[in-house]
C-alpha atoms as a PDB file:
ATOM      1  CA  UNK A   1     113.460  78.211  97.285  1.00  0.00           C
ATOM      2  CA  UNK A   2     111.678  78.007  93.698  1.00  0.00           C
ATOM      3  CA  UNK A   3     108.070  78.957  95.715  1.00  0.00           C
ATOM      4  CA  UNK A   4     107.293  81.735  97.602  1.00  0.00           C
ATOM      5  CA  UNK A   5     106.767  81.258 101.312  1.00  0.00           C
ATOM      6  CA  UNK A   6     103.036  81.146 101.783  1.00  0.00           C
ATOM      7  CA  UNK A   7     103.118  83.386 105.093  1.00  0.00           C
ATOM      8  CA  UNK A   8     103.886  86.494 102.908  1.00  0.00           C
ATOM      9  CA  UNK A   9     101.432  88.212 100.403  1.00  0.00           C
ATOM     10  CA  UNK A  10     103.868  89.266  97.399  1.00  0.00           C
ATOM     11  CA  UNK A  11     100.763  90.798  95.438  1.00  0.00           C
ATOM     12  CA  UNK A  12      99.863  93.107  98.006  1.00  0.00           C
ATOM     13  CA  UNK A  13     103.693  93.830  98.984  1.00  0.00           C
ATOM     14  CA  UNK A  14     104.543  94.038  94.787  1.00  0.00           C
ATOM     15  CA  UNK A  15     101.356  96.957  94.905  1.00  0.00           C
ATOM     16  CA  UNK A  16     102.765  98.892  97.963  1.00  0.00           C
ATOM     17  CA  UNK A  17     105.951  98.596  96.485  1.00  0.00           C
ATOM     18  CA  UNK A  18     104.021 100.381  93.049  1.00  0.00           C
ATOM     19  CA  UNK A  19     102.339 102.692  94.736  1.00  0.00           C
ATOM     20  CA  UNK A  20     105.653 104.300  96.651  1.00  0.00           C
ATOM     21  CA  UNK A  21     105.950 106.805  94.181  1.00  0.00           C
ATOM     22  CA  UNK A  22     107.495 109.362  96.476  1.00  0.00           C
ATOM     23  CA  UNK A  23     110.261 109.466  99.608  1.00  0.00           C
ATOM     24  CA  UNK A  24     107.211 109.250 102.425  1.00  0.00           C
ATOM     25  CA  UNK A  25     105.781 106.464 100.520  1.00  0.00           C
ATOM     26  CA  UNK A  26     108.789 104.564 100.021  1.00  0.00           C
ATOM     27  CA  UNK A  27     109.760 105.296 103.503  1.00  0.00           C
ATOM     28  CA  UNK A  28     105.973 104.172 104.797  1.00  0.00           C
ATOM     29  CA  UNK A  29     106.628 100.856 102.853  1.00  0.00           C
ATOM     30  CA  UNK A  30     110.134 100.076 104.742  1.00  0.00           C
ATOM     31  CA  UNK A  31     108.281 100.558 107.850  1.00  0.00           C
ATOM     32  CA  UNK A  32     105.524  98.561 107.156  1.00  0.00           C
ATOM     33  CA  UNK A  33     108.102  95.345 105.913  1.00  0.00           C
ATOM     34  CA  UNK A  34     110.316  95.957 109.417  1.00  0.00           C
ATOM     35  CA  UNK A  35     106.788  95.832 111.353  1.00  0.00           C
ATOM     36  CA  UNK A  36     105.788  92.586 109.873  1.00  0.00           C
ATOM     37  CA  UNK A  37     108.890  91.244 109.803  1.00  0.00           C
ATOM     38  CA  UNK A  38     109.447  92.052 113.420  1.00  0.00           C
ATOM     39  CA  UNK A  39     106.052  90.454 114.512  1.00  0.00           C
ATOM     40  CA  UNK A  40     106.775  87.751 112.718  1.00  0.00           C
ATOM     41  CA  UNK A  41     109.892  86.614 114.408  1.00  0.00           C
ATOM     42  CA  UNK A  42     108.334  87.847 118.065  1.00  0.00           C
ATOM     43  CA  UNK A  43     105.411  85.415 116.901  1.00  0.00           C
ATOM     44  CA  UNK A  44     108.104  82.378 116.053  1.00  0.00           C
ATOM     45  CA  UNK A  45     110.284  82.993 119.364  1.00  0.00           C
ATOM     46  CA  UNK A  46     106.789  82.870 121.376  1.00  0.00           C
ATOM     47  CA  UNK A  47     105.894  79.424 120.058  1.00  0.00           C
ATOM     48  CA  UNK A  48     109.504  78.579 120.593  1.00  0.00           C
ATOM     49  CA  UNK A  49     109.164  79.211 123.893  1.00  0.00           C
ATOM     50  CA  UNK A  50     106.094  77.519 124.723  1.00  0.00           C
ATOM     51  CA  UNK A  51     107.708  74.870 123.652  1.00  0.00           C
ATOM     52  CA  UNK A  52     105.136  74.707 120.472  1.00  0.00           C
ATOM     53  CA  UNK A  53     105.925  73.573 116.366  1.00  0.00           C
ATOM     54  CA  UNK A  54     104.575  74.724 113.293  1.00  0.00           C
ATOM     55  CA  UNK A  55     104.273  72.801 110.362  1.00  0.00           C
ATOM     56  CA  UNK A  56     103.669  75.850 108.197  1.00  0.00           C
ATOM     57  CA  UNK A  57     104.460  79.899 108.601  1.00  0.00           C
ATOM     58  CA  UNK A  58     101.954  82.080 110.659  1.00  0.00           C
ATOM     59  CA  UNK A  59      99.037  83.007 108.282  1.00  0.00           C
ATOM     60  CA  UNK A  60      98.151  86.700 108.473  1.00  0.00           C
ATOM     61  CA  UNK A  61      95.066  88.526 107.832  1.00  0.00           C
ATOM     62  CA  UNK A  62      94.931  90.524 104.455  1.00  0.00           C
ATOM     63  CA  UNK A  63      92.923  93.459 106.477  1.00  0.00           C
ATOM     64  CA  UNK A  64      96.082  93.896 108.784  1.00  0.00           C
ATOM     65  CA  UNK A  65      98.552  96.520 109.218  1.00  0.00           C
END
């Protein structure tokens, strides 16, 4: 648990998290987090299903949101 799981930027979520300065923002930020988190796991029960292993987390693109 000492290193950070490489399938999650914590720069760019430690920046959001800066940049929530207000309610909406903060708000905008816990959406974003449930998103990603939610695609994530869809993503990991679809390669369960298929029958398919990883031997590393889902890489995402910096650009998406």
């Amino acid at each position: 648990m000492d290193k950070p799981n490489k399938g999650y930027d914590y720069k760019r979520y430690r920046d959001l998290l800066a940049d929530a300065t207000d309610e909406s923002k903060r708000i905008a930020f816990i959406d974003l987090l449930i998103k990603e988190g939610a695609r994530d796991q869809l993503t990991r029960e679809r390669i369960s299903q298929l029958g398919l292993t990883t031997a590393r987390p889902v890489e995402r693109s910096r650009g998406e949101e």
